[in-house]
N, C-alpha and C. Protein backbone atom coordinates (compact mmCIF):
# COMPACT_ATOMS: atom_id res chain seq x y z
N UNK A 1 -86.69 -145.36 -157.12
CA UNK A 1 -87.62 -144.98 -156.07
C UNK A 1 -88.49 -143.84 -156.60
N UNK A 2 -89.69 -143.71 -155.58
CA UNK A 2 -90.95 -142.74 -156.30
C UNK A 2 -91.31 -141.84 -155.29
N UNK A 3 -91.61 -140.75 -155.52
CA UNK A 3 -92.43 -139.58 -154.31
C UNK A 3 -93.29 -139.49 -154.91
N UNK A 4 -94.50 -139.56 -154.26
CA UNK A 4 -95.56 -139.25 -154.74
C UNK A 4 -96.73 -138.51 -153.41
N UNK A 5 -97.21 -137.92 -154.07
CA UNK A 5 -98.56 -137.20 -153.43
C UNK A 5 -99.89 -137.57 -153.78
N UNK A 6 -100.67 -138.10 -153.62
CA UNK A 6 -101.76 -138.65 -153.90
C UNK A 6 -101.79 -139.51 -155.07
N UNK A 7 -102.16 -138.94 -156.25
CA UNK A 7 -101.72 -139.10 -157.61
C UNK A 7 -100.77 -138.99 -158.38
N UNK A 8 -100.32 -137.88 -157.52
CA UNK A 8 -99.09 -137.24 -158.64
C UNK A 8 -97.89 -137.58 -158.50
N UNK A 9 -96.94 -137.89 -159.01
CA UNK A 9 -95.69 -138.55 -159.05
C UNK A 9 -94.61 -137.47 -159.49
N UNK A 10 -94.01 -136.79 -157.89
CA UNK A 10 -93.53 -135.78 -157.92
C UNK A 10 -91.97 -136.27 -158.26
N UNK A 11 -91.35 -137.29 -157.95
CA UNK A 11 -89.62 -137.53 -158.61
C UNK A 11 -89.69 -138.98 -158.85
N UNK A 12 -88.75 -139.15 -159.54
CA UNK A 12 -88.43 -141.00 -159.52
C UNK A 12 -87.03 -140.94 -160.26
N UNK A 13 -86.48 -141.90 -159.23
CA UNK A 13 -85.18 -142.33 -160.07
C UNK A 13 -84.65 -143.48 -158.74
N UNK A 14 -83.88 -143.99 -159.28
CA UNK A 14 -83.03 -144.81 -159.03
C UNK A 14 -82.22 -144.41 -157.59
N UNK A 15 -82.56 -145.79 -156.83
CA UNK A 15 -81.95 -145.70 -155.49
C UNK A 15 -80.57 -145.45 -155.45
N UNK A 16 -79.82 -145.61 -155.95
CA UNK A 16 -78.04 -145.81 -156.00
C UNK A 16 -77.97 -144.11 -156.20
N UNK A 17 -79.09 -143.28 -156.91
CA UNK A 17 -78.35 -141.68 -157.22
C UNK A 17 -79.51 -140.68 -156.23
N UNK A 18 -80.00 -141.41 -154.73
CA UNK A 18 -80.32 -140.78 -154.27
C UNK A 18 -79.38 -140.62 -152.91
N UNK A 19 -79.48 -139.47 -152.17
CA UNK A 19 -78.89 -139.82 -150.76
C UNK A 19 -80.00 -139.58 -150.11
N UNK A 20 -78.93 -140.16 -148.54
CA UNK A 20 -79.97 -140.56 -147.55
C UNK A 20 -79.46 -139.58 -146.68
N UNK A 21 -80.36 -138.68 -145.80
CA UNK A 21 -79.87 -137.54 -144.53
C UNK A 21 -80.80 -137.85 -143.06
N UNK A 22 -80.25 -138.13 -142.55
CA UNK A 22 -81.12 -138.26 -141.02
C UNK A 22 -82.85 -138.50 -141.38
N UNK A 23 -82.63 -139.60 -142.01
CA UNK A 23 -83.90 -140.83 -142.74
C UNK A 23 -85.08 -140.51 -143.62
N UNK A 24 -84.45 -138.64 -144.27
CA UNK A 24 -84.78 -138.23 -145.30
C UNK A 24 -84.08 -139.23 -146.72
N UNK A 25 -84.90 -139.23 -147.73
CA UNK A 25 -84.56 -139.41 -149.27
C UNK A 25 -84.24 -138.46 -150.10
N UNK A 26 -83.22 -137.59 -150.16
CA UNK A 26 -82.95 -136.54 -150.97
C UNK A 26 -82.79 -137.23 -152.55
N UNK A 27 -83.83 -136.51 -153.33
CA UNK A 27 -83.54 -137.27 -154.81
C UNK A 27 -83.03 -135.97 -155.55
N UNK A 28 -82.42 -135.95 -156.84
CA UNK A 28 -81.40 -135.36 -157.33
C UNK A 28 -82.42 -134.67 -158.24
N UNK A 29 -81.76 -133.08 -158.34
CA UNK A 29 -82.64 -132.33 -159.20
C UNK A 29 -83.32 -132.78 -160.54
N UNK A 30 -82.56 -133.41 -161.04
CA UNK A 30 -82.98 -133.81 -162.59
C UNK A 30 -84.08 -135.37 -162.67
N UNK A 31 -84.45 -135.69 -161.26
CA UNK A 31 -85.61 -136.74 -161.08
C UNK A 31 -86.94 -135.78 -160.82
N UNK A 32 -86.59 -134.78 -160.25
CA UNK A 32 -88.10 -133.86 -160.22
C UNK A 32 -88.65 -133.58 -161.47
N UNK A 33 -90.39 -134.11 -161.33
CA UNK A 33 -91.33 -134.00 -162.40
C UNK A 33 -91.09 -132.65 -162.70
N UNK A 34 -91.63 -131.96 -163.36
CA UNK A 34 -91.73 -130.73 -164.36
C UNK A 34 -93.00 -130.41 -163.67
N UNK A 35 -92.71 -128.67 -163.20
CA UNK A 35 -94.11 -128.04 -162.75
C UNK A 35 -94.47 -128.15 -161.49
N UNK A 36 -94.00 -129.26 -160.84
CA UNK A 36 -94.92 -130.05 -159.26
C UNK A 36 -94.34 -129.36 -158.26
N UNK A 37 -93.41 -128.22 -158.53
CA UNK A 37 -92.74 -127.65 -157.03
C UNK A 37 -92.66 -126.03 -157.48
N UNK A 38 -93.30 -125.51 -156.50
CA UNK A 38 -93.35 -123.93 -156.36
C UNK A 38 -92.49 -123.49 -155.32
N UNK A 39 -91.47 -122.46 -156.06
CA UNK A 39 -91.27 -121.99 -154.16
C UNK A 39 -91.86 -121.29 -153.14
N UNK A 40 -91.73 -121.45 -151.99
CA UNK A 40 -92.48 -121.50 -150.80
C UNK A 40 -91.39 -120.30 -150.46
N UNK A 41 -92.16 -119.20 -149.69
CA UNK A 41 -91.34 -118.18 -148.97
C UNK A 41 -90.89 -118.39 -147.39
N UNK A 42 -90.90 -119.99 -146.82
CA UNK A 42 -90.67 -120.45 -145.38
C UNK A 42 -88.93 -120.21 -145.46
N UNK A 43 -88.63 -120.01 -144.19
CA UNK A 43 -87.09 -119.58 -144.01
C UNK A 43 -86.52 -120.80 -143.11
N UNK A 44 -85.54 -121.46 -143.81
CA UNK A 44 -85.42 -122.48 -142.76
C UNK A 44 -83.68 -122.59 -142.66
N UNK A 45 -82.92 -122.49 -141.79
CA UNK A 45 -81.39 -123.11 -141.59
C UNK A 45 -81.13 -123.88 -140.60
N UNK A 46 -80.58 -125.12 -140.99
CA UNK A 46 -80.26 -126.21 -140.40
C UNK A 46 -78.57 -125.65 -139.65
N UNK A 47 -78.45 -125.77 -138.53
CA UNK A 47 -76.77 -125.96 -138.13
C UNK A 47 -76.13 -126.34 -138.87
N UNK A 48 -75.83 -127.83 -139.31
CA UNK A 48 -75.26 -128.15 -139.92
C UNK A 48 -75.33 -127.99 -141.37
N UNK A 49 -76.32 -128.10 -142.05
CA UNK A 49 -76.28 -128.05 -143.66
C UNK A 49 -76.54 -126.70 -144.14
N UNK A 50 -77.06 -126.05 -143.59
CA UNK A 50 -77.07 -124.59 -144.14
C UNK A 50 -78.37 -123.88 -144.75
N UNK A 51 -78.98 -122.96 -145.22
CA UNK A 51 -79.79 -122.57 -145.62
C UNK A 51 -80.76 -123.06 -146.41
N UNK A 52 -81.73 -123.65 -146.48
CA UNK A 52 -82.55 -124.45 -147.00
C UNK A 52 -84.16 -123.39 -147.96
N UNK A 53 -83.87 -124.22 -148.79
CA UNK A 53 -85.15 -123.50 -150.00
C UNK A 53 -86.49 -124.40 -149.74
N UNK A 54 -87.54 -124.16 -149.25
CA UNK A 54 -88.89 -124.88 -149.05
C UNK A 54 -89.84 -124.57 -150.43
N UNK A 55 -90.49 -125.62 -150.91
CA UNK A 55 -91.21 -125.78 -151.91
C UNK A 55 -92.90 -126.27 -151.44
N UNK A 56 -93.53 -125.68 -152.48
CA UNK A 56 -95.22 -126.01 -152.27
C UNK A 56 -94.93 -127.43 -153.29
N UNK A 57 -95.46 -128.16 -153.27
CA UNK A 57 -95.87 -129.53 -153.88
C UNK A 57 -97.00 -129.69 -154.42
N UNK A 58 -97.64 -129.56 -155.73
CA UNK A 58 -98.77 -129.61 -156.32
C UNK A 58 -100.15 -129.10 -155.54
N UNK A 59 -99.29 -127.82 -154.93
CA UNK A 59 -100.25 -127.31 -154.23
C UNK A 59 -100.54 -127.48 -153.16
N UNK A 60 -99.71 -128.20 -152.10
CA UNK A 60 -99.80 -128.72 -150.92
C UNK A 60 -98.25 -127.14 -150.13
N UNK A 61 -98.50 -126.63 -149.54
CA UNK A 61 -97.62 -126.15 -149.14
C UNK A 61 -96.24 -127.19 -148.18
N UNK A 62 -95.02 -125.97 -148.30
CA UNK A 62 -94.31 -126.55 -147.68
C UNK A 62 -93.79 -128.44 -147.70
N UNK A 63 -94.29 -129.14 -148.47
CA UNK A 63 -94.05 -130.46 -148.82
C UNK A 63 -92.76 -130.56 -149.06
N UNK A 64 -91.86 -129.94 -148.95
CA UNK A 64 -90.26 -130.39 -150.15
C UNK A 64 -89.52 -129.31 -149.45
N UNK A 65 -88.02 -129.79 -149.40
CA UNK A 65 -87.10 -128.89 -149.12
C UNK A 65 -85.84 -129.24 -149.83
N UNK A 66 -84.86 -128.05 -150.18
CA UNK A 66 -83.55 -128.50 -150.55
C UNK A 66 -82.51 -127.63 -150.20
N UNK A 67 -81.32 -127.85 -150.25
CA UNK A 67 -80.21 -126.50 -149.45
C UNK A 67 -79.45 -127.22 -151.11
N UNK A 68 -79.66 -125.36 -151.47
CA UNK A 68 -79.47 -125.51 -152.70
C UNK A 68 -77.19 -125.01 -152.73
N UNK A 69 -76.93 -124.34 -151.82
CA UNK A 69 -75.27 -124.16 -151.31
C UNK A 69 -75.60 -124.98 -150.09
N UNK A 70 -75.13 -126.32 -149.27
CA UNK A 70 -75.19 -126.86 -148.31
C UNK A 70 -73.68 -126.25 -147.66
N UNK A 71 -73.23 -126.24 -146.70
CA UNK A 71 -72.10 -125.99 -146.45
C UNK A 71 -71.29 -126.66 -146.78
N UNK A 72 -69.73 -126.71 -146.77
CA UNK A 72 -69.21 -127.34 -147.11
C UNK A 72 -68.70 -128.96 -146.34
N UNK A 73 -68.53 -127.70 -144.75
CA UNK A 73 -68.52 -129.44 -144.01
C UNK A 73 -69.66 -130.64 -144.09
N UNK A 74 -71.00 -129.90 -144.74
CA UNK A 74 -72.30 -130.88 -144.41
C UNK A 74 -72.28 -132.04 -145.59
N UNK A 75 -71.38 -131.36 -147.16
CA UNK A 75 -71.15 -132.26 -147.79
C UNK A 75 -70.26 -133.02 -147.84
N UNK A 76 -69.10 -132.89 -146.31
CA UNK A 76 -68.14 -133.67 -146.31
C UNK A 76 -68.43 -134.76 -145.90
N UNK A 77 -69.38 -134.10 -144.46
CA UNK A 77 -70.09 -134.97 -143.32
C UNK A 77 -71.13 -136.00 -144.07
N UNK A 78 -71.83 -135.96 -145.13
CA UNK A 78 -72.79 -136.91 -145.84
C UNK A 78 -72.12 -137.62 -146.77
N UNK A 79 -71.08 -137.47 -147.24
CA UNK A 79 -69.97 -137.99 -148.64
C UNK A 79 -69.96 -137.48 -149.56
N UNK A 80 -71.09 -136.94 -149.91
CA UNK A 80 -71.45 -136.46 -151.25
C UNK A 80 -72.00 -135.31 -151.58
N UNK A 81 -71.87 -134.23 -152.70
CA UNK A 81 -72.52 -133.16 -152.86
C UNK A 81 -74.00 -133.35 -153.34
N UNK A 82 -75.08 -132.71 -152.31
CA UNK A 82 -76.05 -132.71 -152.42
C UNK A 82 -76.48 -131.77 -152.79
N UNK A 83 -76.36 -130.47 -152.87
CA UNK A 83 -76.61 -129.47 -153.69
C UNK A 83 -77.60 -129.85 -154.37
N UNK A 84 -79.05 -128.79 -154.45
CA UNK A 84 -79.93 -129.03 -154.62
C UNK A 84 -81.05 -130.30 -154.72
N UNK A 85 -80.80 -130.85 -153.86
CA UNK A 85 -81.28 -132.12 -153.97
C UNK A 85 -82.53 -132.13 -153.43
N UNK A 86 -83.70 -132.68 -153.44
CA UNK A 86 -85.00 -132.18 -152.99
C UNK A 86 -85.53 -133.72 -151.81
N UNK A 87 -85.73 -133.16 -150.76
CA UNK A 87 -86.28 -134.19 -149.95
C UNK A 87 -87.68 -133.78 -149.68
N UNK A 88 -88.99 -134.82 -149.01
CA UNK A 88 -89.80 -134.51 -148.62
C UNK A 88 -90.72 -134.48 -147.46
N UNK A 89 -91.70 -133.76 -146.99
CA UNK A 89 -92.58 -134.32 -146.03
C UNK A 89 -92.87 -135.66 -145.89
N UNK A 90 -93.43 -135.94 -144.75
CA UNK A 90 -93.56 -137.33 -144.56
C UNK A 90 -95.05 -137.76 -145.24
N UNK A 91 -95.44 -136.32 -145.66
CA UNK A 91 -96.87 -136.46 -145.97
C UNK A 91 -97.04 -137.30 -147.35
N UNK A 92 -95.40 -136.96 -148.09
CA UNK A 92 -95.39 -137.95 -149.38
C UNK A 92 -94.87 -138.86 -149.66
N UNK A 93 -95.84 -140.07 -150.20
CA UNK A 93 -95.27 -141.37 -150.33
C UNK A 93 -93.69 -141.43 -150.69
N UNK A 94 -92.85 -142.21 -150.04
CA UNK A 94 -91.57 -142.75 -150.90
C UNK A 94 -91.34 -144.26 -151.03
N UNK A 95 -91.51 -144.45 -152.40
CA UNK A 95 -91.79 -145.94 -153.09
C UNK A 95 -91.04 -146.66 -153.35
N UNK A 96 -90.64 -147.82 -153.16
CA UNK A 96 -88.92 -148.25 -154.13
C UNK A 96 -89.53 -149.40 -155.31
């Protein structure tokens, strides 16, 4: 699968090593392009998953988020450790 922003082709990898969160695509740190995510100083905590890191996207603010320590129940509650995993606005394409 692909995120993309206009042109730019911000992650890609393979559906089987992404997860899925309340009909977000969290793709795994090591599919993010090089360069395409700045951090963003927005403050965000979810109840359940925990403190969340917001990213600018090739210059688009706020586009991307990830809870880089999720809690622990949130990775029980999803199956899997997601730890840093980057999901996005709806503003960016997700391709399969």
């Amino acid at each position: 699968m692909r995120a993309r922003l206009g042109d730019t082709i911000i992650a890609e990898a393979d559906e089987a090593d992404l997860v899925r969160i309340e009909g977000n695509w969290y793709f795994p740190p090591r599919s993010i392009a090089p360069g395409v995510l700045a951090e963003s100083d927005t403050a965000y905590t979810c109840a359940w998953k925990g403190d969340a890191q917001y990213f600018d996207v090739a210059g688009s603010a706020d586009k991307a988020w990830s809870y880089p320590t999720p809690h622990a129940s949130a990775i029980e509650r999803v199956g899997t450790d997601f730890s840093g995993y980057v999901a996005f606005d709806r503003a960016v394409a997700i391709e399969s």
